[in-house]
Protein backbone atom coordinates (compact mmCIF):
# COMPACT_ATOMS: atom_id res chain seq x y z
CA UNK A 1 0.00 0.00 0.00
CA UNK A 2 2.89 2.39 0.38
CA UNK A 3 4.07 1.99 -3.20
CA UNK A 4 0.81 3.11 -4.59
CA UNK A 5 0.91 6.15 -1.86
CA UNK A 6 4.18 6.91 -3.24
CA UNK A 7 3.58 6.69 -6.85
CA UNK A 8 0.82 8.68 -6.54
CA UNK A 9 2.16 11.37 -4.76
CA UNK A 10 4.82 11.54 -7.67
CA UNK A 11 2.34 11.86 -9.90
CA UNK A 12 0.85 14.67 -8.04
CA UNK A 13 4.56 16.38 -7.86
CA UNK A 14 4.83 16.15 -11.63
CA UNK A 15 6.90 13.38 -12.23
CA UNK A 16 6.14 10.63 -15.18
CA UNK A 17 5.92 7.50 -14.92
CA UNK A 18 8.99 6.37 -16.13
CA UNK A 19 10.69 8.40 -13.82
CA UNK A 20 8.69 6.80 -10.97
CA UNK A 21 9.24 3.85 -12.12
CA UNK A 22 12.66 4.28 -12.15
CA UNK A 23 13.13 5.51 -8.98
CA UNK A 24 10.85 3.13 -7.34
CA UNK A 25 12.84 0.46 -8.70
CA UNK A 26 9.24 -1.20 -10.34
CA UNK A 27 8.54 -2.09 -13.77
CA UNK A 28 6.75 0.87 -15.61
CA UNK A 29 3.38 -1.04 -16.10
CA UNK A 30 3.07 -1.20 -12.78
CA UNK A 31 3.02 2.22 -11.88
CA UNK A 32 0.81 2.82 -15.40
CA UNK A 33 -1.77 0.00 -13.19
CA UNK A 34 -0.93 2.25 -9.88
CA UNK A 35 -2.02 5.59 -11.77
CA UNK A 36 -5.35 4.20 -13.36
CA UNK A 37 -6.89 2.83 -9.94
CA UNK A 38 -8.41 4.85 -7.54
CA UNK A 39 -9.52 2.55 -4.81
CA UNK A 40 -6.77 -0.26 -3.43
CA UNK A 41 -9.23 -2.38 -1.37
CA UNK A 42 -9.72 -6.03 -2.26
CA UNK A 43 -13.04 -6.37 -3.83
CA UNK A 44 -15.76 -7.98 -1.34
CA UNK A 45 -16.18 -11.39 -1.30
CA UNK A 46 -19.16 -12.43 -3.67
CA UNK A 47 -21.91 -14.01 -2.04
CA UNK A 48 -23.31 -17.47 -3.47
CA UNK A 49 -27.07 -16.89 -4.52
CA UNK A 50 -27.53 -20.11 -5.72
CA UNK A 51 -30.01 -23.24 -4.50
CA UNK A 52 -29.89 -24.48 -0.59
CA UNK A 53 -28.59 -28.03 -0.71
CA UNK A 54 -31.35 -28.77 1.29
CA UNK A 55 -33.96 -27.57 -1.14
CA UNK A 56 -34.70 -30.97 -2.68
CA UNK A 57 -35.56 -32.47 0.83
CA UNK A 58 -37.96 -29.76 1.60
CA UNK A 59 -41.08 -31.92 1.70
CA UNK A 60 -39.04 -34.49 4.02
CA UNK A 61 -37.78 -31.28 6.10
CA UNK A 62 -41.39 -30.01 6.24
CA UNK A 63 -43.36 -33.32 7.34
């Protein structure tokens, strides 16, 4: 997380990216990757909305 604060604060001083990259010591698509995101959180998990497993012993379940 502190290589994307950094490589945005570059950007915000001016400097390109190959020149962050550079002096970051990381590859130059990387800080291209850095630049185009604005949120660094892991996406949330996705829930599964499929069938219960128990749904084809409802009628058993219900008696």
């Amino acid at each position: 997380m502190e290589q994307q604060r950094r490589v945005k604060e570059l950007q915000a001083a001016g400097v390109g990216p190959s020149a962050t990259a550079s002096q970051l010591g990381v590859d130059r698509k990387t800080v291209r990757k850095y630049l185009a995101q604005d949120d660094f959180s892991p996406p949330p998990p996705v829930m599964h909305t499929g069938p219960s497993k128990l749904d084809p012993y409802g009628p058993v379940i219900q008696q």
